[in-house]
C-alpha atoms as a PDB file:
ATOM      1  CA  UNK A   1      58.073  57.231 181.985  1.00  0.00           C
ATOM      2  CA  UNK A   2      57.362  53.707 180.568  1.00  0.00           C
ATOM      3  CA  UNK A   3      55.914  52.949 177.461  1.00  0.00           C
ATOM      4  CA  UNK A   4      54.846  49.419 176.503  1.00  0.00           C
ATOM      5  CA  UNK A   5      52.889  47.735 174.010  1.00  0.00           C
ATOM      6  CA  UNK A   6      51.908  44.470 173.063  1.00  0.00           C
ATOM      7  CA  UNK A   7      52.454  44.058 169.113  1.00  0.00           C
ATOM      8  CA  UNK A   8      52.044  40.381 168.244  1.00  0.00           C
ATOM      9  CA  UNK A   9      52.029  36.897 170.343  1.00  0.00           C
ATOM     10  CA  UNK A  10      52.612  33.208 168.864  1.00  0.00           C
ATOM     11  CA  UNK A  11      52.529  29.700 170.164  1.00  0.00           C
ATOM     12  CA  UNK A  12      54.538  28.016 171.624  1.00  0.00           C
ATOM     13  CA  UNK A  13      54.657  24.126 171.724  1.00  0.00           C
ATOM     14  CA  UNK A  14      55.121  22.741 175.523  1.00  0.00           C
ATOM     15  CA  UNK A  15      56.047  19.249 176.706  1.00  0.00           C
ATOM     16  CA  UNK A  16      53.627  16.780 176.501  1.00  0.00           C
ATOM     17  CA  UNK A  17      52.097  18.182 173.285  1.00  0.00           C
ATOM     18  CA  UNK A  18      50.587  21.062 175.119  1.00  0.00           C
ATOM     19  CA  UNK A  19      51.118  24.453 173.696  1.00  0.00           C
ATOM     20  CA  UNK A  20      50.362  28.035 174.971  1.00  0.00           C
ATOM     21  CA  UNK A  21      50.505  31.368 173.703  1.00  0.00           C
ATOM     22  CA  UNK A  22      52.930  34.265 174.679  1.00  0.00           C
ATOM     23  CA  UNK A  23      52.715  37.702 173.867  1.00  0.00           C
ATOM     24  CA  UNK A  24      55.683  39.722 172.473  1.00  0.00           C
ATOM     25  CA  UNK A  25      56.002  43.001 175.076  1.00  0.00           C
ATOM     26  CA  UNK A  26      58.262  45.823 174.127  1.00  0.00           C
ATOM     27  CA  UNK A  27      59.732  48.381 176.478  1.00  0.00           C
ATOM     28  CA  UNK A  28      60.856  51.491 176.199  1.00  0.00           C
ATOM     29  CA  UNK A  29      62.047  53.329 179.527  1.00  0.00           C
ATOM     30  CA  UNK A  30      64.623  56.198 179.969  1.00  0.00           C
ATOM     31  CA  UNK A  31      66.020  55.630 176.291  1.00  0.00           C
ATOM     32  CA  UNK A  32      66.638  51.980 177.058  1.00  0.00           C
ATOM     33  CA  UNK A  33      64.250  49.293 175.057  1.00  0.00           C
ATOM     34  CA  UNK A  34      63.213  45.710 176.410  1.00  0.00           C
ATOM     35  CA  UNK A  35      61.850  43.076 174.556  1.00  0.00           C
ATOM     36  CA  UNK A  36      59.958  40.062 177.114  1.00  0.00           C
ATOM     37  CA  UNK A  37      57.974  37.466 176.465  1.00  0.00           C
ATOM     38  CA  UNK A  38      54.862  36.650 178.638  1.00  0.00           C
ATOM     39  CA  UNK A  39      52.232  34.382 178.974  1.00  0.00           C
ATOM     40  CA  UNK A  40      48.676  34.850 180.173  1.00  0.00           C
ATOM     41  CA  UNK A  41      49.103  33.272 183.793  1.00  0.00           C
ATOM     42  CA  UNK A  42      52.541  36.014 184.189  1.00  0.00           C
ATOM     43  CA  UNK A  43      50.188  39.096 183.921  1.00  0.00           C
ATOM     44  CA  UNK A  44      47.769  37.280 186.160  1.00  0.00           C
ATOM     45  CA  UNK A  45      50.638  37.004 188.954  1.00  0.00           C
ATOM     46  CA  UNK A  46      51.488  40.687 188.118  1.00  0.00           C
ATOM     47  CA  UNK A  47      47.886  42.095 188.494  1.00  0.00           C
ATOM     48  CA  UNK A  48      47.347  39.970 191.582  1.00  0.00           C
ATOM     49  CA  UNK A  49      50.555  41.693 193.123  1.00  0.00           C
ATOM     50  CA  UNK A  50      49.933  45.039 191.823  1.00  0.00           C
ATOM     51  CA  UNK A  51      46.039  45.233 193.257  1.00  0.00           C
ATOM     52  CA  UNK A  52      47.678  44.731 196.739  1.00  0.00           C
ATOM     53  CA  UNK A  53      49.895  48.311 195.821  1.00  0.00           C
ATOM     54  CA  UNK A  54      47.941  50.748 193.687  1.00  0.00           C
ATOM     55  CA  UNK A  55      44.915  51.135 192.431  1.00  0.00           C
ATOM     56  CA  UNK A  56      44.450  48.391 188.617  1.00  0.00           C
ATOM     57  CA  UNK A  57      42.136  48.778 186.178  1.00  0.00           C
ATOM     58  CA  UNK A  58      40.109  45.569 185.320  1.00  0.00           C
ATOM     59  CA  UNK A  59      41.758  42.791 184.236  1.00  0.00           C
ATOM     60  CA  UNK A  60      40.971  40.838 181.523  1.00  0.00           C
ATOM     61  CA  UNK A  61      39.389  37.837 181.823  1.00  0.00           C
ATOM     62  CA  UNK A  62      40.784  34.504 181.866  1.00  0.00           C
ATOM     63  CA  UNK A  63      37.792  32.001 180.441  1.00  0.00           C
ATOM     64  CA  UNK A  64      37.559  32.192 176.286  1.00  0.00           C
ATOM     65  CA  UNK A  65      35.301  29.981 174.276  1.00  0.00           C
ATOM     66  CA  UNK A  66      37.738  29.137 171.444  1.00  0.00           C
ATOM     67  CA  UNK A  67      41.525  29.431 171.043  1.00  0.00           C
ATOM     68  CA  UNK A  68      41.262  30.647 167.615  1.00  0.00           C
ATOM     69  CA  UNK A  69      43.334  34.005 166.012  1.00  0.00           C
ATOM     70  CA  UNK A  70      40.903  36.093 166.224  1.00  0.00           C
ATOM     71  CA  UNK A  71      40.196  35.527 170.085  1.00  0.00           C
ATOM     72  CA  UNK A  72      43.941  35.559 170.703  1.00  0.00           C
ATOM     73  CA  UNK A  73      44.174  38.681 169.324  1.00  0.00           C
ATOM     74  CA  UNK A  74      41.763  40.134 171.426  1.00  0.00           C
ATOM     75  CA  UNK A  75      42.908  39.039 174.857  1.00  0.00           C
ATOM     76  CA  UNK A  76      46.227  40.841 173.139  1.00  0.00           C
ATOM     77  CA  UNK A  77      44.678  44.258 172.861  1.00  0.00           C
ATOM     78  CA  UNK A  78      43.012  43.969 176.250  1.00  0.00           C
ATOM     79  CA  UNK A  79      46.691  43.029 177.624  1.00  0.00           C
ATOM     80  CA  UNK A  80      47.970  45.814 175.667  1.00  0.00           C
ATOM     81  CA  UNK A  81      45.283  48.414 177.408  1.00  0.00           C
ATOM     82  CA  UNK A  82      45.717  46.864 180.845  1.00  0.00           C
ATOM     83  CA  UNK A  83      49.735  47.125 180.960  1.00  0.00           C
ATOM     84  CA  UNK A  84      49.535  50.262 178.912  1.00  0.00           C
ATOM     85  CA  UNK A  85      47.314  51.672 181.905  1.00  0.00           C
ATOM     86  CA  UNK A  86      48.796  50.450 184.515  1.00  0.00           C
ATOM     87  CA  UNK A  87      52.631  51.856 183.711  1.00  0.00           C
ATOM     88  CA  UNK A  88      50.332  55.335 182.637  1.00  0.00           C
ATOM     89  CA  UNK A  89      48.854  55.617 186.230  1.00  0.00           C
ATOM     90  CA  UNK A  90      52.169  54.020 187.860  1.00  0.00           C
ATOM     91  CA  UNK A  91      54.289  57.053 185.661  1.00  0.00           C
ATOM     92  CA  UNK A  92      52.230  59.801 186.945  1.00  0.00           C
ATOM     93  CA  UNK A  93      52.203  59.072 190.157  1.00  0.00           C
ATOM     94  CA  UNK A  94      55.528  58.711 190.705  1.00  0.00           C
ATOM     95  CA  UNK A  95      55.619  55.844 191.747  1.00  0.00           C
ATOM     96  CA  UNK A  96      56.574  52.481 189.801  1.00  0.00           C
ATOM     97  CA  UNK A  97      56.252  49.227 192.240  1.00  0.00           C
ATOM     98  CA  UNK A  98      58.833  46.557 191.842  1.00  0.00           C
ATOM     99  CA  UNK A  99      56.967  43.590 190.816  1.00  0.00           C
ATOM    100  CA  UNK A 100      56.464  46.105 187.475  1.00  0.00           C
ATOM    101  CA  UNK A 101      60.283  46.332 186.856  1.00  0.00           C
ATOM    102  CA  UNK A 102      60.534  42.743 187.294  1.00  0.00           C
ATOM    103  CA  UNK A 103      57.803  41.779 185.057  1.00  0.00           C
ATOM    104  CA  UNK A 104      58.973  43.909 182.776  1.00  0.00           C
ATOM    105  CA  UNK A 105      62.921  42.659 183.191  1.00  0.00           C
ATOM    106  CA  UNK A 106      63.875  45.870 183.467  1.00  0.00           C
ATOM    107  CA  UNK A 107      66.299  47.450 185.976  1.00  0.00           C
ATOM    108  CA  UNK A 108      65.480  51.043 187.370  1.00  0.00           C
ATOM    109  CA  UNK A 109      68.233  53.373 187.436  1.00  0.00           C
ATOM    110  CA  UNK A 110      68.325  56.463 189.857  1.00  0.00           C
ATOM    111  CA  UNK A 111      71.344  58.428 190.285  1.00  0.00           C
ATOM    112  CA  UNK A 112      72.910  57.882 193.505  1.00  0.00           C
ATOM    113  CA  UNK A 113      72.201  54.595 194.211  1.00  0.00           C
ATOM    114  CA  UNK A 114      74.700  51.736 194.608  1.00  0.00           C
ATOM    115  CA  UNK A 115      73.182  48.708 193.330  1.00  0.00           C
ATOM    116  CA  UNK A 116      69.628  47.880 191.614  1.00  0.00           C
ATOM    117  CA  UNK A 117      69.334  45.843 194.191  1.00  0.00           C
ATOM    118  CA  UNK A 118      68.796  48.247 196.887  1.00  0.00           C
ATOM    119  CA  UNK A 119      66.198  50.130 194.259  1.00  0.00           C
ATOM    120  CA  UNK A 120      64.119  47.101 194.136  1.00  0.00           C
ATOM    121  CA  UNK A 121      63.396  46.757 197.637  1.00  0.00           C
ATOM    122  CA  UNK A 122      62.093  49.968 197.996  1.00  0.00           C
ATOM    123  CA  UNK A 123      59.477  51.961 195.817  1.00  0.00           C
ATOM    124  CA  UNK A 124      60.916  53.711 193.188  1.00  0.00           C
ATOM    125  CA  UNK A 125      60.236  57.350 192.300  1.00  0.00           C
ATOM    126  CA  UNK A 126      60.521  59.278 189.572  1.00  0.00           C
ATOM    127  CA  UNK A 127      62.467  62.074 189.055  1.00  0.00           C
ATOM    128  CA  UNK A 128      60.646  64.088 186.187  1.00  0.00           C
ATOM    129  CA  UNK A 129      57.542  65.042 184.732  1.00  0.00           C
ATOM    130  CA  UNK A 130      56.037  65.803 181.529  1.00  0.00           C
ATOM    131  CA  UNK A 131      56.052  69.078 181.033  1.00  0.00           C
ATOM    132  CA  UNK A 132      54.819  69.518 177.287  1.00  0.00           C
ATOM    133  CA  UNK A 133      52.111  67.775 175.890  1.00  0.00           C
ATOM    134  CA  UNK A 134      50.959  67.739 172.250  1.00  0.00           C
ATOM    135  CA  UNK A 135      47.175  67.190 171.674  1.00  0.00           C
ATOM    136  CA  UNK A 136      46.941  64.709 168.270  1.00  0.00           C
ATOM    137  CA  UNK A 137      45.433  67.667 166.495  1.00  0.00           C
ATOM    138  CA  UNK A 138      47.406  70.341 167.870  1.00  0.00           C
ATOM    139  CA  UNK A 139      47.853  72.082 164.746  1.00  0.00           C
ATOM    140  CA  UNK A 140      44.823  71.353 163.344  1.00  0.00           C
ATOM    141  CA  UNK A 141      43.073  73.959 165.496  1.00  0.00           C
ATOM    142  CA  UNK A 142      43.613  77.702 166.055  1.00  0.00           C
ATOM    143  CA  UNK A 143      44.330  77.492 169.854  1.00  0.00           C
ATOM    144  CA  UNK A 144      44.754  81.202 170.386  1.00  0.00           C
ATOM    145  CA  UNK A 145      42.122  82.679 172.144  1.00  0.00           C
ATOM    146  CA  UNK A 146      43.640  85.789 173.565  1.00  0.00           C
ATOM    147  CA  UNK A 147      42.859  89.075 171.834  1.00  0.00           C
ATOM    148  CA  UNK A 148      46.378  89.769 171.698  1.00  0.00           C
ATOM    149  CA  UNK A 149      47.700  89.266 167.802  1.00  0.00           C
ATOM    150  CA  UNK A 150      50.134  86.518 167.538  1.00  0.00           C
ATOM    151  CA  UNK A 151      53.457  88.887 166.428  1.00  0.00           C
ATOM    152  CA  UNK A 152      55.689  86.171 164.837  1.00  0.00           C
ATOM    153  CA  UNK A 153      52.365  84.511 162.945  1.00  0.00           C
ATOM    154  CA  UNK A 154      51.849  88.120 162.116  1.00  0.00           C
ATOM    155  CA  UNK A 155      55.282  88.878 160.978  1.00  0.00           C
ATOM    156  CA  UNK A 156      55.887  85.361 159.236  1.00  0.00           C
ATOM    157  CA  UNK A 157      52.362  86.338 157.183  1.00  0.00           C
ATOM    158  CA  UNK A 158      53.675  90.148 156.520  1.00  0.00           C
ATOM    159  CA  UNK A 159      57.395  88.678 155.524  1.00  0.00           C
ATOM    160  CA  UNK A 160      55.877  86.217 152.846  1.00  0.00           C
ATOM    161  CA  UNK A 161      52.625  87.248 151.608  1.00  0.00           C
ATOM    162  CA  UNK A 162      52.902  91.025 151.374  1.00  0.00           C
ATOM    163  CA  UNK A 163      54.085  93.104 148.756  1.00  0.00           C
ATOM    164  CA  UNK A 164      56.961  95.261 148.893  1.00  0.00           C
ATOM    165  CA  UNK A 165      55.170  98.648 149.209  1.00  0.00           C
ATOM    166  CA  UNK A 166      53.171  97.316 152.019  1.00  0.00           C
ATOM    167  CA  UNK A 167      56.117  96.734 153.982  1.00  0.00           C
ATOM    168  CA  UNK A 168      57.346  99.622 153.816  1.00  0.00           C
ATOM    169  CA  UNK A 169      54.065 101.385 154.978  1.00  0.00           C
ATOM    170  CA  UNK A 170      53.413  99.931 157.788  1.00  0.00           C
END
């Protein structure tokens, strides 16, 4: 599984007096953690080559009336969603298309294989799923709907809110 996100971008003076912007991306894949930085045109190239592979959500959109912090900072948290997405869907469907790992500098690792190389000319898949997943609220809300009691919630409530006496009846 890949998780990215997009926390902050800055400018960047060019030749000519020019500057542009580039977003700071962080990686996390498989324990390992890659920091890139990207402009605007790179995840342009990468949507353009991922639309031809899977299916993309909508991309943001490249015309912006001012170039102030505030508009920067949105095209950053639509870049965020769009990359976030697009590794999500890639993820869980097992399977992650090159041009991601390059964009992403990041070099896929599958047991078994000789070179990353060889891994990047074909599509890589991955070899696990999720298999527990937490709601946000998960212990906000009694879950239990089964008219079964719950014995360790039962015997964690007996064990420290009962007296001695009622212990011993039951």
């Amino acid at each position: 599984m890949i998780r990215v996100s997009i926390p902050s971008f800055r400018k960047v003076e060019g030749e000519n007096d020019r500057s542009y912007t580039v977003f700071y991306v962080q990686v996390w894949m498989s324990g390992r953690y890659n920091s890139v930085e990207r402009r605007y045109t790179e995840f342009e190239d990468l949507h353009k080559q991922l639309k031809k592979l899977i299916a993309t959500p909508e991309f943001p959109p490249k015309k912006m009336l001012k170039w102030n912090h505030k508009v920067l900072e949105q095209r950053r948290q639509r870049l965020q969603l769009y990359i976030q997405t697009v590794c999500q869907t890639t993820s869980s469907n097992g399977y992650i298309p090159p041009a991601l790992f390059n964009f992403l500098e990041l070099e896929p690792y599958e047991p078994g294989f000789e070179s990353v190389d060889h891994m990047l000319q074909e599509p890589v898949l991955c070899s696990h799923k999720p298999m527990v997943k937490f709601e946000e609220d998960a212990f906000l809300y009694d879950t239990n709907k089964t008219l079964l009691p719950d014995t360790i919630i039962s015997g964690v409530h007996l064990g420290l809110y009962s007296t001695e006496h009622d212990a011993t009846v039951r």
